[in-house]
C-alpha atoms as a PDB file:
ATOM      1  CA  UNK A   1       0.000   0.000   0.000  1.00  0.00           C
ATOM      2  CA  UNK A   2       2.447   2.584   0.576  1.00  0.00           C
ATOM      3  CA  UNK A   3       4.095   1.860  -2.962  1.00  0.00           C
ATOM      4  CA  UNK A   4       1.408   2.434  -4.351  1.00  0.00           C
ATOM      5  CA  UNK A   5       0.701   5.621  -2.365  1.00  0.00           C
ATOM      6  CA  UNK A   6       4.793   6.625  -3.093  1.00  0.00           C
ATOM      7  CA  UNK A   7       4.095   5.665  -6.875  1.00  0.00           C
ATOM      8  CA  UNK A   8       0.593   7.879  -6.919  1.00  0.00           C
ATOM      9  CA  UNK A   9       2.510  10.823  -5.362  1.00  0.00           C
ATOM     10  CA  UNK A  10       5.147  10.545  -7.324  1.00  0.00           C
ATOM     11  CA  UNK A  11       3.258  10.532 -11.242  1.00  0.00           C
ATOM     12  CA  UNK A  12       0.194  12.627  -9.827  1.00  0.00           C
ATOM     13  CA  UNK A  13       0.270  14.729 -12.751  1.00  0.00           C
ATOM     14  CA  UNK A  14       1.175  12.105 -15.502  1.00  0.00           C
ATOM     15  CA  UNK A  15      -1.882  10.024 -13.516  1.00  0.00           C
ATOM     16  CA  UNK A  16      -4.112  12.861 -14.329  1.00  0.00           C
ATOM     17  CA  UNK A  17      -3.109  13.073 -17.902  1.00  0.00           C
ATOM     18  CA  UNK A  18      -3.770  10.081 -19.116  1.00  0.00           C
ATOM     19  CA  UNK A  19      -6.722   9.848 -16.542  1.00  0.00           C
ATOM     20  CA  UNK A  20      -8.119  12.842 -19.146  1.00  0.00           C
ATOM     21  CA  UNK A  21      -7.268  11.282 -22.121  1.00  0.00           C
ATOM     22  CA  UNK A  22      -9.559   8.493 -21.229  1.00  0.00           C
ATOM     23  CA  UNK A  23     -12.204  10.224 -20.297  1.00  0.00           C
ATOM     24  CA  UNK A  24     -12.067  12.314 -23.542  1.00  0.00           C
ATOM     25  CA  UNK A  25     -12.187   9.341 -25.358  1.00  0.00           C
ATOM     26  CA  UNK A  26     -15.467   8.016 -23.568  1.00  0.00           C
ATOM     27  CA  UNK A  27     -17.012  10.960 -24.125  1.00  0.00           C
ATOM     28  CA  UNK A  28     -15.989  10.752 -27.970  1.00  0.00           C
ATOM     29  CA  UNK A  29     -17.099   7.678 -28.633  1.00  0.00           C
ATOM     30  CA  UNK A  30     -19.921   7.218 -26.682  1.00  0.00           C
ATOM     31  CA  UNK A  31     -22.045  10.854 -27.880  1.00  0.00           C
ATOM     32  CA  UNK A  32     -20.807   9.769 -31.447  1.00  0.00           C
ATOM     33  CA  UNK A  33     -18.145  12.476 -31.581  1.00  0.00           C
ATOM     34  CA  UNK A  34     -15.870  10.461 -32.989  1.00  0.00           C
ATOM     35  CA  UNK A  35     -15.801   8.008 -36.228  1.00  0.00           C
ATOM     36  CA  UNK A  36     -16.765   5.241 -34.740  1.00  0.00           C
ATOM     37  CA  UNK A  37     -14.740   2.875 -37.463  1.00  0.00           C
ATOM     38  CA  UNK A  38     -11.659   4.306 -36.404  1.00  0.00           C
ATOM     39  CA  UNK A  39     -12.568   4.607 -32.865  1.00  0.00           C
ATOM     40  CA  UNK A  40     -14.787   2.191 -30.975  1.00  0.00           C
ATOM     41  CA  UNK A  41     -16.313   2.112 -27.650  1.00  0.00           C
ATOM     42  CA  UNK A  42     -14.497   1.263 -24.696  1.00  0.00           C
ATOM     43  CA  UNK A  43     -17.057  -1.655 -24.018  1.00  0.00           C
ATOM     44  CA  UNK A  44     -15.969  -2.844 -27.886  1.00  0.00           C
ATOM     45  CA  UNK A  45     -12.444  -2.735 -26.545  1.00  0.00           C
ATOM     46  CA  UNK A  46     -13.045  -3.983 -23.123  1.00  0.00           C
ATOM     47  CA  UNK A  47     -15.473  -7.219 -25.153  1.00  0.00           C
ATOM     48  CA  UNK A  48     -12.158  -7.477 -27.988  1.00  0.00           C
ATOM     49  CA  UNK A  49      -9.590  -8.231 -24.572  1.00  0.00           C
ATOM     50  CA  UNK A  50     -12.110 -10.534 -23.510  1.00  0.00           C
ATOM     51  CA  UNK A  51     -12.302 -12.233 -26.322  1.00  0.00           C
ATOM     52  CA  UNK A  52      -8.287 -12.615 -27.496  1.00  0.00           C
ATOM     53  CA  UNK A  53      -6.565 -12.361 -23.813  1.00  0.00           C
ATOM     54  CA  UNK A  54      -5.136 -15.527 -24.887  1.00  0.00           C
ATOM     55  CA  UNK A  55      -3.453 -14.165 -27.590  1.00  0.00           C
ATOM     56  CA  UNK A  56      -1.713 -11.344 -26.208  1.00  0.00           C
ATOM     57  CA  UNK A  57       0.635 -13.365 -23.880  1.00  0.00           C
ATOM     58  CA  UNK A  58       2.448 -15.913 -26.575  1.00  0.00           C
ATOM     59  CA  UNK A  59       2.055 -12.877 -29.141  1.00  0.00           C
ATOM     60  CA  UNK A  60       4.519 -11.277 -26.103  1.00  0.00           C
ATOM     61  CA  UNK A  61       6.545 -13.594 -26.020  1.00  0.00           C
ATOM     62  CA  UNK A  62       7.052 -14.027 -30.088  1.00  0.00           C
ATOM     63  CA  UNK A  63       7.892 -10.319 -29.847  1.00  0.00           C
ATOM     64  CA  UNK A  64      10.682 -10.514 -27.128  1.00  0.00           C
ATOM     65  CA  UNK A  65      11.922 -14.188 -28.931  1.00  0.00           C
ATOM     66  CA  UNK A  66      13.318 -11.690 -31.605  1.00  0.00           C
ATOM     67  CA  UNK A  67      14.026  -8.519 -29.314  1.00  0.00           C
ATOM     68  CA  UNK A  68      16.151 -10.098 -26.487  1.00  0.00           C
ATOM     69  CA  UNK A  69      18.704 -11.042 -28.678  1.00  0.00           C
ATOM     70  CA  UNK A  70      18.718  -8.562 -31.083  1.00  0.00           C
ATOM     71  CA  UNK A  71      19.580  -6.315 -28.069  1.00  0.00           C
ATOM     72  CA  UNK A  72      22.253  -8.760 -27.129  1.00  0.00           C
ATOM     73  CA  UNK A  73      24.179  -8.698 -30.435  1.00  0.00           C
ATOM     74  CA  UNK A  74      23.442  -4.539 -30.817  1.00  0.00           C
ATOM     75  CA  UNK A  75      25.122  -4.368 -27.082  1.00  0.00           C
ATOM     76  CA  UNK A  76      28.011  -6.775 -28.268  1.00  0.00           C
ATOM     77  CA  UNK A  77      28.789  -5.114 -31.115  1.00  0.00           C
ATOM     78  CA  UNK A  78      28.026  -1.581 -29.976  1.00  0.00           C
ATOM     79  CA  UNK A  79      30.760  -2.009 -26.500  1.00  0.00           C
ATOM     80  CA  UNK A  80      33.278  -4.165 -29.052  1.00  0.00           C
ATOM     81  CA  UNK A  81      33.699  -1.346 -31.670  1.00  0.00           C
ATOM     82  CA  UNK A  82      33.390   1.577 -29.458  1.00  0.00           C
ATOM     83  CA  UNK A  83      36.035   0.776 -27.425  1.00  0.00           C
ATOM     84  CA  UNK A  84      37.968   0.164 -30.028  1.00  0.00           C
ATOM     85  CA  UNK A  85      37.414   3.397 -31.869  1.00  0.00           C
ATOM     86  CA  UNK A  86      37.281   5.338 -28.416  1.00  0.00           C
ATOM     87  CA  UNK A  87      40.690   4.597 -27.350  1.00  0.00           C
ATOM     88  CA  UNK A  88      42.563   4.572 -30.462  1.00  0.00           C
ATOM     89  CA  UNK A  89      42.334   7.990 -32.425  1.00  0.00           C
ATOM     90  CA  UNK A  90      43.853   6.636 -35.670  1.00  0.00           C
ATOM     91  CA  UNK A  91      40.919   3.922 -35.825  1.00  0.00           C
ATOM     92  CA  UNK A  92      38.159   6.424 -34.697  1.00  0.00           C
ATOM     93  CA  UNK A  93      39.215   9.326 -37.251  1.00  0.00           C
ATOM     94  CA  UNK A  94      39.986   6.819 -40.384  1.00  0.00           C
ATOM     95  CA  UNK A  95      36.659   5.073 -39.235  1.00  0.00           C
ATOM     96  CA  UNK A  96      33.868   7.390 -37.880  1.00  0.00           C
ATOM     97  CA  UNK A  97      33.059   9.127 -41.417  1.00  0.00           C
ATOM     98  CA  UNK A  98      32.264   5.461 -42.560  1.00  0.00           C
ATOM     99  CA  UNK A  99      30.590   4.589 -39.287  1.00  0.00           C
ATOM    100  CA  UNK A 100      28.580   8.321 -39.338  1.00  0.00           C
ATOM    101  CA  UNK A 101      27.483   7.584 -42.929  1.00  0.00           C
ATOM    102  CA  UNK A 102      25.708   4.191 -42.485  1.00  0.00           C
ATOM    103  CA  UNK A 103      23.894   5.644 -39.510  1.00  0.00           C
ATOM    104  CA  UNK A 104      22.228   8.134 -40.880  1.00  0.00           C
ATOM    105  CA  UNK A 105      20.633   5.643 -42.933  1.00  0.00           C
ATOM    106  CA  UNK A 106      17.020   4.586 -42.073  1.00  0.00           C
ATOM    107  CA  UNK A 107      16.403   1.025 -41.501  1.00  0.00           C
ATOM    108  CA  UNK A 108      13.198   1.194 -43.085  1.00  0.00           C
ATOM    109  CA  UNK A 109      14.968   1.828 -45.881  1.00  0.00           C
ATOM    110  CA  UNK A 110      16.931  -1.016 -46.026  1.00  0.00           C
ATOM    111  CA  UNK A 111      14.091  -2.905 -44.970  1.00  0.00           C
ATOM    112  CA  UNK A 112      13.010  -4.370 -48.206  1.00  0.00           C
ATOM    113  CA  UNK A 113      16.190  -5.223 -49.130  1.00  0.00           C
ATOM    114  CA  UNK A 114      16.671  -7.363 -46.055  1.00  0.00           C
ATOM    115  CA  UNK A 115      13.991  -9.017 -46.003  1.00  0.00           C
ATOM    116  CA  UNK A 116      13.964 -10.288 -49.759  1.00  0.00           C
ATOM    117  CA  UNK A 117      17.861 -11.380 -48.921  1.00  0.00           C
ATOM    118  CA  UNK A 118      17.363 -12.992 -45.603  1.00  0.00           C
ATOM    119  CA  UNK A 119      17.250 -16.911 -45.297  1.00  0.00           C
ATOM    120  CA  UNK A 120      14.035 -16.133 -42.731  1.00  0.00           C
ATOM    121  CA  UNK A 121      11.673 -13.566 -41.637  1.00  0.00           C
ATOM    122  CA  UNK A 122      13.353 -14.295 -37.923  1.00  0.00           C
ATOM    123  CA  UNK A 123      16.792 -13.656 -39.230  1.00  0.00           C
ATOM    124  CA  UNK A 124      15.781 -10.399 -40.923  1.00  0.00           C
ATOM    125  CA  UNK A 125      13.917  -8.780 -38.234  1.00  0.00           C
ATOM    126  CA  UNK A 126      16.964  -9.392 -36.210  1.00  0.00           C
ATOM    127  CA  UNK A 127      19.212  -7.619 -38.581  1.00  0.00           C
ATOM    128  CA  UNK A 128      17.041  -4.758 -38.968  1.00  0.00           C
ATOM    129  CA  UNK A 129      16.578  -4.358 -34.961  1.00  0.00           C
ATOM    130  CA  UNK A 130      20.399  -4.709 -34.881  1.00  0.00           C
ATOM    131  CA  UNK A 131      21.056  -2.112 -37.460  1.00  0.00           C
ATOM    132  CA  UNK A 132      18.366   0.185 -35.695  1.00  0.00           C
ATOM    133  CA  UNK A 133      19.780  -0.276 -32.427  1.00  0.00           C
ATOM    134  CA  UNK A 134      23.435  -0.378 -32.753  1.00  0.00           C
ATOM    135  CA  UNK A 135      24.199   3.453 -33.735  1.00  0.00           C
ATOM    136  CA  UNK A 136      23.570   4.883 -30.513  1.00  0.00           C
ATOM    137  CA  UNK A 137      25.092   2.821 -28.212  1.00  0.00           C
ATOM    138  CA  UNK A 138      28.014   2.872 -30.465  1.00  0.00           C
ATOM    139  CA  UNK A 139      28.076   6.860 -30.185  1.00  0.00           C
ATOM    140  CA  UNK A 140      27.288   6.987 -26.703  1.00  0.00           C
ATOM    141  CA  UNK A 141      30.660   4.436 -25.976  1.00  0.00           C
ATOM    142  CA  UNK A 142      33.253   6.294 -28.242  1.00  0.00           C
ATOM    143  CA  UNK A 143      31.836   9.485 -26.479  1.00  0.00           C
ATOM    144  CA  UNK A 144      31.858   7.677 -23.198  1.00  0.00           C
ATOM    145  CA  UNK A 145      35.290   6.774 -23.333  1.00  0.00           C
ATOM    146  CA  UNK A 146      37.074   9.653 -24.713  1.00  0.00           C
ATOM    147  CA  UNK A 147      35.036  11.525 -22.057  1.00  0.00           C
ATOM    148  CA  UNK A 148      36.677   9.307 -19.249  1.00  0.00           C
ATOM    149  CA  UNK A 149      38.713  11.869 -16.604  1.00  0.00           C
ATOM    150  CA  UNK A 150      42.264  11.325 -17.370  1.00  0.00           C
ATOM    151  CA  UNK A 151      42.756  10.521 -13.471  1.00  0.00           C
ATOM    152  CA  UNK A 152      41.376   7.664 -13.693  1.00  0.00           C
ATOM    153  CA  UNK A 153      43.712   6.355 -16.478  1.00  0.00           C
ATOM    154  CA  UNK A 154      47.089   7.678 -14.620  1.00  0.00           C
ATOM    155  CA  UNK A 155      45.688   5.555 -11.694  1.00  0.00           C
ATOM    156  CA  UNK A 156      45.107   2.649 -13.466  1.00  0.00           C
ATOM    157  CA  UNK A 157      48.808   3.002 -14.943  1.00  0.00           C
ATOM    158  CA  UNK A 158      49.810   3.531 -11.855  1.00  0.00           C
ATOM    159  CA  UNK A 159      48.107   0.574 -10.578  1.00  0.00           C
ATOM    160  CA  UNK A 160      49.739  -1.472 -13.755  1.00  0.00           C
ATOM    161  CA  UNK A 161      46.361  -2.353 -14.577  1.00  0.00           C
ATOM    162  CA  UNK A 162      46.008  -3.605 -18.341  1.00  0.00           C
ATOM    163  CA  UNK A 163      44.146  -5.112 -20.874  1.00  0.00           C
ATOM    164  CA  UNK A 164      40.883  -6.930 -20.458  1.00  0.00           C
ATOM    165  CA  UNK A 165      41.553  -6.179 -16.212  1.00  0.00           C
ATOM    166  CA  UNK A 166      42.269  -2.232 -17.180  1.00  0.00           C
ATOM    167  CA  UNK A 167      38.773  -2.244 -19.405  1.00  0.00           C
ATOM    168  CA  UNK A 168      36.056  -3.855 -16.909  1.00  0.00           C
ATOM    169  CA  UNK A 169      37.432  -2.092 -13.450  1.00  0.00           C
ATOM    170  CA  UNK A 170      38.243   1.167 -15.038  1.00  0.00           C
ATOM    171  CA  UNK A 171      37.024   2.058 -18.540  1.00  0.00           C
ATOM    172  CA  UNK A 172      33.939   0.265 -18.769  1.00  0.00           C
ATOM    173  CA  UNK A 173      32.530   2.126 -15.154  1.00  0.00           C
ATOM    174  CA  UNK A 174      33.723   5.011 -16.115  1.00  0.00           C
ATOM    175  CA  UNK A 175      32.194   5.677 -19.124  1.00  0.00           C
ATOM    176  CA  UNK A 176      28.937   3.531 -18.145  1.00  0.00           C
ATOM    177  CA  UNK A 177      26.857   6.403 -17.603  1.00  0.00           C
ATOM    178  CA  UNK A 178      27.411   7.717 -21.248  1.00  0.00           C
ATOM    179  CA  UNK A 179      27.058   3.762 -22.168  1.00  0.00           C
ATOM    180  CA  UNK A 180      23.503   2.926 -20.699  1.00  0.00           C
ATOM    181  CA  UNK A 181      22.242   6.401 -21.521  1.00  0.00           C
ATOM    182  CA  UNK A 182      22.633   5.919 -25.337  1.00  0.00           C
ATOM    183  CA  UNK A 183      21.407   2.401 -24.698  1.00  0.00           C
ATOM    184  CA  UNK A 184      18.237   3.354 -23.060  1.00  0.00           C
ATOM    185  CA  UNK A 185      17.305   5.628 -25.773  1.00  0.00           C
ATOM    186  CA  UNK A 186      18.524   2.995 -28.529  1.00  0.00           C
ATOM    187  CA  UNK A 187      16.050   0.533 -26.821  1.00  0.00           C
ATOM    188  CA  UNK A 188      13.333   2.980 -28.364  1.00  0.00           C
ATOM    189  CA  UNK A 189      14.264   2.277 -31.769  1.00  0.00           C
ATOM    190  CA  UNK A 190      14.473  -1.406 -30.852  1.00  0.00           C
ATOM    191  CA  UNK A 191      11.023  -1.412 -30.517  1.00  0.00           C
ATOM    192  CA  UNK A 192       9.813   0.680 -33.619  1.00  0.00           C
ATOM    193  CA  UNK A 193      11.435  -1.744 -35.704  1.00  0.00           C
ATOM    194  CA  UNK A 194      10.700  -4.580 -33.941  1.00  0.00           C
ATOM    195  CA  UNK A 195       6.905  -3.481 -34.930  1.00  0.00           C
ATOM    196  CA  UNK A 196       7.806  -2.466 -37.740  1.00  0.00           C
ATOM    197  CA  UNK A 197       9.228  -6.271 -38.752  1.00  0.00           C
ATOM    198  CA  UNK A 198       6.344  -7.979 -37.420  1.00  0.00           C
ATOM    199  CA  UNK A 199       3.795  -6.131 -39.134  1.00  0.00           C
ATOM    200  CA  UNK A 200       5.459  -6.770 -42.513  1.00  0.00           C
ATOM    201  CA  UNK A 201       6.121 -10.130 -43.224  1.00  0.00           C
ATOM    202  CA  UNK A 202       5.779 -12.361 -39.627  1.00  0.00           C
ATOM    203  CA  UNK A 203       3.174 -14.173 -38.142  1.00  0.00           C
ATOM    204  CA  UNK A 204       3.185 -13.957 -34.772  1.00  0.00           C
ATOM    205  CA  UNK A 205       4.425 -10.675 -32.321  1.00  0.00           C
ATOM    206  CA  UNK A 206       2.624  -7.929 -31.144  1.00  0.00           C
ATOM    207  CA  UNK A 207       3.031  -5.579 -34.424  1.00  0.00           C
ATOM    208  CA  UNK A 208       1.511  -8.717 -35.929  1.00  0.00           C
ATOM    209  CA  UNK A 209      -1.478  -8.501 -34.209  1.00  0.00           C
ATOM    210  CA  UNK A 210      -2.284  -5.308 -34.538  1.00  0.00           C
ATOM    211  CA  UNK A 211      -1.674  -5.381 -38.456  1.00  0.00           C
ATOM    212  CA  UNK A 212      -3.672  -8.559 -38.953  1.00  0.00           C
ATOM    213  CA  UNK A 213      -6.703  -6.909 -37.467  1.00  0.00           C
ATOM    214  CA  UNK A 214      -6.457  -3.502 -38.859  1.00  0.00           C
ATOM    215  CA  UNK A 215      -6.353  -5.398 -42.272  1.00  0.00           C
ATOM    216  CA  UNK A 216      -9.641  -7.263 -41.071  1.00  0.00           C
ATOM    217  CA  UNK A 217     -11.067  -3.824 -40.387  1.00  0.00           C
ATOM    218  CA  UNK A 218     -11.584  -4.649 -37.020  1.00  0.00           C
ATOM    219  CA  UNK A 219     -10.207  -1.503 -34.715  1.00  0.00           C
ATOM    220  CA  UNK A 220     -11.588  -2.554 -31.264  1.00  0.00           C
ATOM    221  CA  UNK A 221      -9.257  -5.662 -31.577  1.00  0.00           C
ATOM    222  CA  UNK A 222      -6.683  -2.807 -32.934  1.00  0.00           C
ATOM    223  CA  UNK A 223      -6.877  -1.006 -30.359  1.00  0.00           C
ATOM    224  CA  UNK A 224      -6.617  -3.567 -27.552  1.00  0.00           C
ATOM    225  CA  UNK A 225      -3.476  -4.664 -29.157  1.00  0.00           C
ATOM    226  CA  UNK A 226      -2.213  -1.356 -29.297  1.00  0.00           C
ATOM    227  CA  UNK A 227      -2.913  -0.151 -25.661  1.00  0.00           C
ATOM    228  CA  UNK A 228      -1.884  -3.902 -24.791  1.00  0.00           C
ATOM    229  CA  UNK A 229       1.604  -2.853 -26.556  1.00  0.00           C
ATOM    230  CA  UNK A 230       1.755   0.488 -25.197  1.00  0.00           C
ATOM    231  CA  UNK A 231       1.769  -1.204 -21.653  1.00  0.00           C
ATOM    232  CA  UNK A 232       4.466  -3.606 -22.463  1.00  0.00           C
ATOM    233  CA  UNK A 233       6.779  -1.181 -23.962  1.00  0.00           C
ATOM    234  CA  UNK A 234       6.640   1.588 -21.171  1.00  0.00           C
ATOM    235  CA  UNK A 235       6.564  -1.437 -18.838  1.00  0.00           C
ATOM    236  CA  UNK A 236      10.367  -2.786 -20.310  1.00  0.00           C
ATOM    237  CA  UNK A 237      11.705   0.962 -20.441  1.00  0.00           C
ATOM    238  CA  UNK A 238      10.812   1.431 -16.843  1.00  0.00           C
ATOM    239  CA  UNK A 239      12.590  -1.917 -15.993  1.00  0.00           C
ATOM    240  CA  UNK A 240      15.310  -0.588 -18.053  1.00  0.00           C
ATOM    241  CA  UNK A 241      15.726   2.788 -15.867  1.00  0.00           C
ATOM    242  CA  UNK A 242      15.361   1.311 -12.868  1.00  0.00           C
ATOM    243  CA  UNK A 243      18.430  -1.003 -13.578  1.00  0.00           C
ATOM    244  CA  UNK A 244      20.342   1.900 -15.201  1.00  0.00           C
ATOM    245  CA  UNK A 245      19.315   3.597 -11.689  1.00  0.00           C
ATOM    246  CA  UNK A 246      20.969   0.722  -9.888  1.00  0.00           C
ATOM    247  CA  UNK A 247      23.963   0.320 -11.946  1.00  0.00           C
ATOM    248  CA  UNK A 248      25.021   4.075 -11.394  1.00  0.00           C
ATOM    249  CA  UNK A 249      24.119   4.279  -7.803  1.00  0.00           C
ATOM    250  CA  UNK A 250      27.313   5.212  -7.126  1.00  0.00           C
ATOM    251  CA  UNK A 251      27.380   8.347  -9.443  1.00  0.00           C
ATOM    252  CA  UNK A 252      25.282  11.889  -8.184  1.00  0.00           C
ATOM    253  CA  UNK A 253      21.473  11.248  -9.270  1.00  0.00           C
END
């Protein structure tokens, strides 16, 4: 109980937001305010849940099947590279034009190429989610590490501290901060083309769901799926936060 009072103080004002926004869209829907095509009744909604609840929870699961290690291999690559390029200025300034111009390039773009090349539909939604997801956490660990206090590298030297021992007790908590930042936001575009994947060309997933039905012309269903997704999502950033929270507990909040 008093979490829930801590958590109630805390997002009053968000609470009361989207408190409104529901309560606007009653009052569309039900005085016929709204198309109701597009935008069906809460009850329609509420009976569409009912009706598919069983759905939602392997459709979940199908979803995070391809995001988990998408993340994994984005993270992998992402710390690899960027430590390599952070600490070595010959790499990073022969290398970072190359690097800058493949980022800038939309993986919806690339998205039709990928998926008429890949062996599977599993194998190129996780290249896409890789290539959508890798950029900033790259960034965010060449900036993290050429960003790391100079004092901290004398000690280390000082300490004879080298190689893989000098990287995880010095560099990598130094520049974490920088590190999970850029990977907290990258998790965003994780999920926009992890949606983005399902709805074009899988069968299962939450972005498959929520195509199928709009195809069927059936928005209450839509709708469930998308407020169903909406909760998921802010649900895994929050997780996210609260472990980036943990990890730097030791730096000023």
């Amino acid at each position: 109980m008093n979490m829930i009072k801590a958590v109630v103080k805390k997002y009053w004002a968000a609470t009361m937001i989207f408190v409104g926004l529901g309560l606007w869209y009653y009052y569309a829907t039900e005085t016929g305010n709204a198309l109701s095509y597009l935008f069906p009744n809460v009850s329609s909604i509420w009976k569409a849940f009912q009706a598919d609840k069983g759905l939602l929870i392997p459709n979940m699961i199908s979803s995070f099947e391809i995001m988990i290690p998408s993340v994994i291999i984005a993270l992998a690559i992402a710390l690899s590279v960027g430590t390599v390029l952070g600490m070595n200025k010959k790499a990073r300034e022969a290398l970072h034009p190359v690097i800058y111009t493949f980022s800038v390039v939309p993986a919806i773009l690339l998205a039709p190429f990928v998926l008429m090349m890949a062996p599977t539909m599993r194998s190129a939604s996780i290249i896409l989610i890789v290539y959508s997801t890798v950029w900033a956490t790259l960034f965010a660990t060449i900036t993290g590490i050429q960003t790391i206090d100079k004092t901290y590298l004398d000690k280390a030297a000082t300490l004879e501290l080298k190689g893989l021992e000098k990287f995880f007790k010095v560099i990598l908590p130094a520049a974490s901060p920088t590190i999970l930042g850029g990977f907290v936001n990258a998790l965003r575009n994780t999920f926009i083309m992890l949606v983005y994947a399902e709805m074009y060309g899988a069968t299962s997933g939450m972005g498959y769901y929520v195509k199928l039905y709009s195809d069927f012309g059936l928005f209450n269903k839509v709708w469930m799926g998308f407020i169903f997704m909406v909760i998921i999502l802010v649900v895994v950033m929050t997780l996210f936060e609260k472990l980036k929270t943990r990890l730097l507990r030791w730096t000023i909040s």
